[in-house]
N, C-alpha and C. Protein backbone atom coordinates (compact mmCIF):
# COMPACT_ATOMS: atom_id res chain seq x y z
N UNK A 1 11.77 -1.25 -11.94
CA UNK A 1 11.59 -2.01 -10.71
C UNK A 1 10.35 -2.88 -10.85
N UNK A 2 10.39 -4.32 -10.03
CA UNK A 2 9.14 -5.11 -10.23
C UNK A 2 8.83 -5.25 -8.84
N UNK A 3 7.36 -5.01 -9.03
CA UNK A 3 6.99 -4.96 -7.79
C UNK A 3 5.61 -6.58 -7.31
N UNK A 4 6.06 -7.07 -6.05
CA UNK A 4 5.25 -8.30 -5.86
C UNK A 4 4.36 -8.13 -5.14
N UNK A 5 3.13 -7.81 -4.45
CA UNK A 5 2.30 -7.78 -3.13
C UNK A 5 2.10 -8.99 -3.21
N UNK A 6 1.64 -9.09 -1.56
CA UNK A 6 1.03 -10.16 -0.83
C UNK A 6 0.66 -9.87 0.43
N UNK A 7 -0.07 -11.07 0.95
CA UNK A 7 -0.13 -10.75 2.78
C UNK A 7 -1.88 -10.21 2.77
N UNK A 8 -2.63 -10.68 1.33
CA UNK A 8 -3.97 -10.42 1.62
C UNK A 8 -4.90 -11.67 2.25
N UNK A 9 -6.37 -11.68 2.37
CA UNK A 9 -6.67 -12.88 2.73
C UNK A 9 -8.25 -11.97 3.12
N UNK A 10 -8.83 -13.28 4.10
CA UNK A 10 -10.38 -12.80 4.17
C UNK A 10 -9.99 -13.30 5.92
N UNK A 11 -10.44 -11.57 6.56
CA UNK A 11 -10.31 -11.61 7.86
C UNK A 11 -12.10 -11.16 8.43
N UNK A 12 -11.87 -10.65 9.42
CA UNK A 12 -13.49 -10.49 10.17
C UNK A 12 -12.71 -9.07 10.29
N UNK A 13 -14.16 -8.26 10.55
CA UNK A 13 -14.36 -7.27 10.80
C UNK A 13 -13.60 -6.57 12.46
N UNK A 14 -12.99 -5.64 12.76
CA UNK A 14 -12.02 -5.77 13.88
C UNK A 14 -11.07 -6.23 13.95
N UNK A 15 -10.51 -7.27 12.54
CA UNK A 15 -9.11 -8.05 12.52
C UNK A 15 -8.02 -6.91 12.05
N UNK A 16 -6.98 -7.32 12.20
CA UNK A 16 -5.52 -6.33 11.81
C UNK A 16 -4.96 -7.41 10.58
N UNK A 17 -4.41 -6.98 9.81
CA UNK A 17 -3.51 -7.58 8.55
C UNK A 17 -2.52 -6.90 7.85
N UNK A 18 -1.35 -7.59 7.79
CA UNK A 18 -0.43 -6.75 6.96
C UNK A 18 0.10 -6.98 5.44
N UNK A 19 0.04 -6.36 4.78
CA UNK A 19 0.28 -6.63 3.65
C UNK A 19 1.92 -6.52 3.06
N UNK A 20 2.39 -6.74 2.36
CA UNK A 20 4.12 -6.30 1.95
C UNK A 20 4.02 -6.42 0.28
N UNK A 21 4.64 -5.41 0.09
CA UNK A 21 5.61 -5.56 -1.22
C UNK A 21 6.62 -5.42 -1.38
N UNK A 22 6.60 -6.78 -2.13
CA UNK A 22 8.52 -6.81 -2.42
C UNK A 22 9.10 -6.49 -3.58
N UNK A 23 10.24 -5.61 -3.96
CA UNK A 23 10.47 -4.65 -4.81
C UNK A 23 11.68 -6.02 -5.59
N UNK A 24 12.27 -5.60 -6.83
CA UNK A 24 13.24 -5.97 -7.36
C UNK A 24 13.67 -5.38 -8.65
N UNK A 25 14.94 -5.74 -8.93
CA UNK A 25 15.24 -4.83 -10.09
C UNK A 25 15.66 -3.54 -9.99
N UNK A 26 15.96 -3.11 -8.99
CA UNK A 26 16.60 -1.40 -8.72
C UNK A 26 16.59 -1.28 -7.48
N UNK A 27 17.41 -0.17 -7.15
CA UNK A 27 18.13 0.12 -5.72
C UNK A 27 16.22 0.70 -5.28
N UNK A 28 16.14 0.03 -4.25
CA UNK A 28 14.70 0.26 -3.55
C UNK A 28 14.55 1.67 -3.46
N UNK A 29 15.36 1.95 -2.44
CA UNK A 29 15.63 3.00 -1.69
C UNK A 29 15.44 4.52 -3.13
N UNK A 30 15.27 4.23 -4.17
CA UNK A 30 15.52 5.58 -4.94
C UNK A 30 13.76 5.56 -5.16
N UNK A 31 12.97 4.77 -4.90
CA UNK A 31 12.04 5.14 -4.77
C UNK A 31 10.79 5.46 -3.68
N UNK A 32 9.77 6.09 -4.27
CA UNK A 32 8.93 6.95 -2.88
C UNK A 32 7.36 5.53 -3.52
N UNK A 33 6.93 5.10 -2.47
CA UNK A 33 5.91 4.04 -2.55
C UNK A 33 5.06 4.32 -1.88
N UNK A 34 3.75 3.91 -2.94
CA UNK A 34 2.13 4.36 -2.49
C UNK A 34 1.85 2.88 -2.56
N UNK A 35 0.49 3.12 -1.32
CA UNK A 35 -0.91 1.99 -1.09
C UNK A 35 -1.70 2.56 -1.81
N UNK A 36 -2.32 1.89 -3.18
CA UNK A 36 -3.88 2.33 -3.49
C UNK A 36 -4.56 0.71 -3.11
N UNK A 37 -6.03 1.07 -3.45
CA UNK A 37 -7.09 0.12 -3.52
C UNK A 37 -7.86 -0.22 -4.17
N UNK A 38 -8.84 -0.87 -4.53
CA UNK A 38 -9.91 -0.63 -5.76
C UNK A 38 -10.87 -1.66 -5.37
N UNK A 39 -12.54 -1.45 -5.52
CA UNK A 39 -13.00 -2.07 -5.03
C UNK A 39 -14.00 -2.03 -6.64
N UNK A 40 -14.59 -3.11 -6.63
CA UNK A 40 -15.76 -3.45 -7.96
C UNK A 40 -16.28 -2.52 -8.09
N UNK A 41 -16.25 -1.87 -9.02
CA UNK A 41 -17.29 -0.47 -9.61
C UNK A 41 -16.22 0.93 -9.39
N UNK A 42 -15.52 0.80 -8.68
CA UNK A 42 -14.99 2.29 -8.00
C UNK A 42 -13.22 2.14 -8.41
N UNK A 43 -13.04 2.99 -8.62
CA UNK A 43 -12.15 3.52 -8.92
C UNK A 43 -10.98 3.17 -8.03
N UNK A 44 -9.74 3.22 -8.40
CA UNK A 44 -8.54 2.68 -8.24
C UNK A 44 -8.44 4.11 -7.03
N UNK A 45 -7.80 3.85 -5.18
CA UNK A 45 -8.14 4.70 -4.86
C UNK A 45 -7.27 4.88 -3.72
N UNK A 46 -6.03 6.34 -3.32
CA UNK A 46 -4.96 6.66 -2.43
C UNK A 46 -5.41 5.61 -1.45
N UNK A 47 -4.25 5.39 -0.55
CA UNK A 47 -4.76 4.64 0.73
C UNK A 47 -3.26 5.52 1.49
N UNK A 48 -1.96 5.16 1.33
CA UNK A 48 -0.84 5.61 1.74
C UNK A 48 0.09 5.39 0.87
N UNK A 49 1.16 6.99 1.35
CA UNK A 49 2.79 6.78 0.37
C UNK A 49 3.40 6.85 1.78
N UNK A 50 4.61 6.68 1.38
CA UNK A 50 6.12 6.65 2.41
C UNK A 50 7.18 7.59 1.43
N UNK A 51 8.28 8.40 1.79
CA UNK A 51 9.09 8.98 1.01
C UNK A 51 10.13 7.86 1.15
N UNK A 52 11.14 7.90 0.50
CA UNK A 52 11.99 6.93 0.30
C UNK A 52 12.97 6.86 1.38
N UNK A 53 13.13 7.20 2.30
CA UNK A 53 14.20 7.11 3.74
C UNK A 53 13.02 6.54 4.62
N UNK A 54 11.83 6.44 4.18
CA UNK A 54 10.51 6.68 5.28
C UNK A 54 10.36 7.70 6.44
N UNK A 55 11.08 8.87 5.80
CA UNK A 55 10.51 9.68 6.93
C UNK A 55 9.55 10.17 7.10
N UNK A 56 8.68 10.20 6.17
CA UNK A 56 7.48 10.96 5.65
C UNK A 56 6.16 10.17 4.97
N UNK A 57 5.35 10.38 6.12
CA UNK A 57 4.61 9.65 4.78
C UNK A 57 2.74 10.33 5.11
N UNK A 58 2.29 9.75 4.61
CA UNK A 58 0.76 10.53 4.23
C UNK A 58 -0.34 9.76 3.71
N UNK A 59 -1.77 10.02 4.57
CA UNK A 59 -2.50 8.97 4.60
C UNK A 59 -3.75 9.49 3.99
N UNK A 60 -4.85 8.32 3.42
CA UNK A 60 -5.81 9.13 2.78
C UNK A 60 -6.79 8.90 4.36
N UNK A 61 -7.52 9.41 4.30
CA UNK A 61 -8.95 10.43 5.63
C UNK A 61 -9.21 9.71 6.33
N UNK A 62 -9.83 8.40 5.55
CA UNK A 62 -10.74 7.00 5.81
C UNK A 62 -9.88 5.98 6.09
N UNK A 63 -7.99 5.65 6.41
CA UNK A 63 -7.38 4.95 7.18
C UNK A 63 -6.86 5.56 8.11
N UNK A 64 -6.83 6.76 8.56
CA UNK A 64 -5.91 7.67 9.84
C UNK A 64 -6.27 6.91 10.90
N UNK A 65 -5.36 6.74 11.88
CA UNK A 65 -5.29 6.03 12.78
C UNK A 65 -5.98 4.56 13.19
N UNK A 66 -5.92 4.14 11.60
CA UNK A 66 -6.15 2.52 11.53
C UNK A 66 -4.68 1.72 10.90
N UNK A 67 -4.44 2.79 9.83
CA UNK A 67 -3.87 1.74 8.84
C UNK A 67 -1.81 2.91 8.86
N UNK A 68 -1.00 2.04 8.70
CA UNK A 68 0.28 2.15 8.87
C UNK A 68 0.94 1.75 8.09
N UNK A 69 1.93 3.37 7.00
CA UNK A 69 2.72 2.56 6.06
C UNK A 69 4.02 2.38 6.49
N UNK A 70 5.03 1.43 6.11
CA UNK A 70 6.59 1.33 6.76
C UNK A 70 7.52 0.91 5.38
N UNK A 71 8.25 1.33 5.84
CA UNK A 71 9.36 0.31 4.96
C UNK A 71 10.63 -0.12 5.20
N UNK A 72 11.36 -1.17 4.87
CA UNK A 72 12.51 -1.59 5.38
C UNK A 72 12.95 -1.38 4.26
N UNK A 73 14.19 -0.65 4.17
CA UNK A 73 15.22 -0.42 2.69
C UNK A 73 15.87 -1.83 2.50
N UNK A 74 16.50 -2.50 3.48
CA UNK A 74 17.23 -3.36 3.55
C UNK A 74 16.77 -4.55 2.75
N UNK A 75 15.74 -4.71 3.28
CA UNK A 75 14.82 -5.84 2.65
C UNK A 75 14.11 -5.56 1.45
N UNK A 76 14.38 -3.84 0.79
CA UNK A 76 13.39 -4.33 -0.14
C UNK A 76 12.15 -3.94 -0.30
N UNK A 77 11.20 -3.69 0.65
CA UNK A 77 9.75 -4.08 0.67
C UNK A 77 9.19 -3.12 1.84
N UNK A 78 7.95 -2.92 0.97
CA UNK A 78 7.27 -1.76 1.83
C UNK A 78 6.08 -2.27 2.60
N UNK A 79 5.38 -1.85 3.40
CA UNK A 79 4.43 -2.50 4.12
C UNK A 79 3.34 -1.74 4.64
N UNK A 80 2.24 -2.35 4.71
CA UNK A 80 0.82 -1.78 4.95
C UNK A 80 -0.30 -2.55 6.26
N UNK A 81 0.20 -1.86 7.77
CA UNK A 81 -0.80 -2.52 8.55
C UNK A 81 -1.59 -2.21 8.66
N UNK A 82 -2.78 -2.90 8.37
CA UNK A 82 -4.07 -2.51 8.76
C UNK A 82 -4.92 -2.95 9.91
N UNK A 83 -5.30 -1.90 10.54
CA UNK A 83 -5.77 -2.31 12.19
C UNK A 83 -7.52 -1.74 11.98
N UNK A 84 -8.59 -3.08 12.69
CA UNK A 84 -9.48 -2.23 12.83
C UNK A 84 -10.32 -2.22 11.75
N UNK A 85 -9.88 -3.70 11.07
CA UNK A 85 -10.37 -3.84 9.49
C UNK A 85 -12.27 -3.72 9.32
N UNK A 86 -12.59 -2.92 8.58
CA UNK A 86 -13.84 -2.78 8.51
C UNK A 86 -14.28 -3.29 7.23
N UNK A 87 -15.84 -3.96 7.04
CA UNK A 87 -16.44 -4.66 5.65
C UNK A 87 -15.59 -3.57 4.19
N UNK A 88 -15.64 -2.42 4.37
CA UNK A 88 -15.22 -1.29 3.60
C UNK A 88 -14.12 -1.19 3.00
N UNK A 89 -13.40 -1.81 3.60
CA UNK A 89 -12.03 -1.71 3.51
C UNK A 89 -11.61 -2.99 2.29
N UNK A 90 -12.66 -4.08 2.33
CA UNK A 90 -12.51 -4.83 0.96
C UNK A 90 -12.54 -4.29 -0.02
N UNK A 91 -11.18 -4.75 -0.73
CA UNK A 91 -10.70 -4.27 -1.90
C UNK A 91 -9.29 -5.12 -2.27
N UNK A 92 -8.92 -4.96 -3.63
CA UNK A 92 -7.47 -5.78 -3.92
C UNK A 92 -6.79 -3.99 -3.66
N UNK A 93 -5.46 -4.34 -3.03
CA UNK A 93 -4.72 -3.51 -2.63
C UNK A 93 -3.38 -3.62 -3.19
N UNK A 94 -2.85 -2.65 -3.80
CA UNK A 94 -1.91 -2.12 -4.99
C UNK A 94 -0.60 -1.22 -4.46
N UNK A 95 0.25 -1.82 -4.24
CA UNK A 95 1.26 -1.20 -4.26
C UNK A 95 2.09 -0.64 -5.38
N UNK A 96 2.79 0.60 -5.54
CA UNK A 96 3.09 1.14 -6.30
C UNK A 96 4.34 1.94 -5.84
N UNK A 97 5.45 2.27 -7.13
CA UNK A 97 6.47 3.07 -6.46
C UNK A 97 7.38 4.41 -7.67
N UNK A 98 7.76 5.02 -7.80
CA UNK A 98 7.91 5.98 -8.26
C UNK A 98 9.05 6.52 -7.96
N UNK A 99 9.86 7.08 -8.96
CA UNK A 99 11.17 8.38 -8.23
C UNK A 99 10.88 9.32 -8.02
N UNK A 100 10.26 9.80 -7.96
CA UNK A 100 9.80 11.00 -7.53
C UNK A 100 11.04 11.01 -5.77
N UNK A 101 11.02 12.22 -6.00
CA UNK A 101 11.63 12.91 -4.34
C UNK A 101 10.74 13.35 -3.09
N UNK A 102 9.03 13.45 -3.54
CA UNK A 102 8.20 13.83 -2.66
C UNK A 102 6.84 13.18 -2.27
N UNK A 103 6.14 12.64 -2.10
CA UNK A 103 5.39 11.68 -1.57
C UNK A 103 4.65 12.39 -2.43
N UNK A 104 3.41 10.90 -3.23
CA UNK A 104 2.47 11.25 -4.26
C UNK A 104 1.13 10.51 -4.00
N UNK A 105 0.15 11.01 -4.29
CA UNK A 105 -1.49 10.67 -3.62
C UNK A 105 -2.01 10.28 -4.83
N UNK A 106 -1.47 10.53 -5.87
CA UNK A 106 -2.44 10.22 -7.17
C UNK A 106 -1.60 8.97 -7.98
N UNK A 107 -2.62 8.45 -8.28
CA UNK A 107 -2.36 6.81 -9.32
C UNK A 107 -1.75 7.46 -10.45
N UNK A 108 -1.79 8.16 -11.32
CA UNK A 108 -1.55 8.57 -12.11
C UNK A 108 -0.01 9.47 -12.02
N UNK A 109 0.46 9.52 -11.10
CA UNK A 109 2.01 9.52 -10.83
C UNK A 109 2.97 8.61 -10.66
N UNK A 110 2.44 7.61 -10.42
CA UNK A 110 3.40 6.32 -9.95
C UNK A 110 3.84 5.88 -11.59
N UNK A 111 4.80 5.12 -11.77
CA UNK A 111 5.22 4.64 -13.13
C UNK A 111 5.21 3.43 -12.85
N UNK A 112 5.36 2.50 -11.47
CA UNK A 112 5.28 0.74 -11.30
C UNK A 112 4.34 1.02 -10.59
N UNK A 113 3.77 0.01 -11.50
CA UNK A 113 2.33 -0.95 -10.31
C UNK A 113 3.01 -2.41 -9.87
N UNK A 114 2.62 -3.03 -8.84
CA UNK A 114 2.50 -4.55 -8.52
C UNK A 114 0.81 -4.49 -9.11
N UNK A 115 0.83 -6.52 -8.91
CA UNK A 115 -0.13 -7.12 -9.09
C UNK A 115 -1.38 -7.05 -8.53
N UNK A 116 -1.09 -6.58 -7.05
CA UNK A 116 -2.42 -6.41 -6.68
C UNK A 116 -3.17 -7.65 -5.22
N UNK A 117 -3.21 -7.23 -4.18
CA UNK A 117 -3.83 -8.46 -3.37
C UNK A 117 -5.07 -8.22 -2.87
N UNK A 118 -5.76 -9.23 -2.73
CA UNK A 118 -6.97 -9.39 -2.62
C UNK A 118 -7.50 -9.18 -0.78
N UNK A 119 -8.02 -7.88 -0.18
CA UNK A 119 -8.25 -8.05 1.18
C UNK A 119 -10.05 -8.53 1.34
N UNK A 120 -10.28 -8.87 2.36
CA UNK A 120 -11.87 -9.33 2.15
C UNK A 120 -11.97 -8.87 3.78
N UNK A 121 -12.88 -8.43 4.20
CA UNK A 121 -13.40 -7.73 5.20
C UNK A 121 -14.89 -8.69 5.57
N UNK A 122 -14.89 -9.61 6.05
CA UNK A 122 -16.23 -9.91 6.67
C UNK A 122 -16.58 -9.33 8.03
N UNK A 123 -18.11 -9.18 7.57
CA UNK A 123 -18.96 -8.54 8.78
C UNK A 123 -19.09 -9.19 10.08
């Protein structure tokens, strides 16, 4: 599967943004898709997965009740709102997807990465 992100940009601090990735190359739906992040110096880092029906999904500490993963099978493409955007939260943001059957927190499980989008958080 190839995976595309987009939907980054440079918002203010308190702004909401959504990000999407668009999948291709295999039936979407057989896979379970994670949000990581990575910011200069630090490590590539969970943000959210979705299980593959989206019934399930699981957030890392520092987005709970900011940030929202979804996905539309139909279309393809999974999605990441972020509400409540803080300076912190700058980072290029990485979608990723996997067969796995059970929702996964670690980078090192996923087998596709996308490219990667760039969020910018001003103060």
């Amino acid at each position: 599967v190839q995976l595309q992100a987009s939907g980054g940009g440079l918002v203010q601090a308190g702004d909401s943004l959504r990000v999407s990735c668009a999948a291709s190359g295999d039936t979407f739906s057989n896979y379970v898709m994670g949000w990581f992040r990575q910011s200069p110096g630090r490590e590539r880092e969970f943000v959210a997965t979705i299980t593959r029906s989206g019934g399930s999904t699981r957030y890392a500490d520092f987005v709970k009740g900011r940030f929202t993963i979804s996905r539309d099978n139909a279309k393809n493409t999974v999605y990441l709102q972020m509400n409540n955007l803080k300076p912190e939260d700058t980072a290029v943001y990485y979608c990723a997807a996997d067969t796995s059957f059970v929702l996964l927190l670690r980078a090192s499980n996923y087998g596709y990465w996308g490219q990667g989008t760039l969020v910018t958080v001003s103060s």
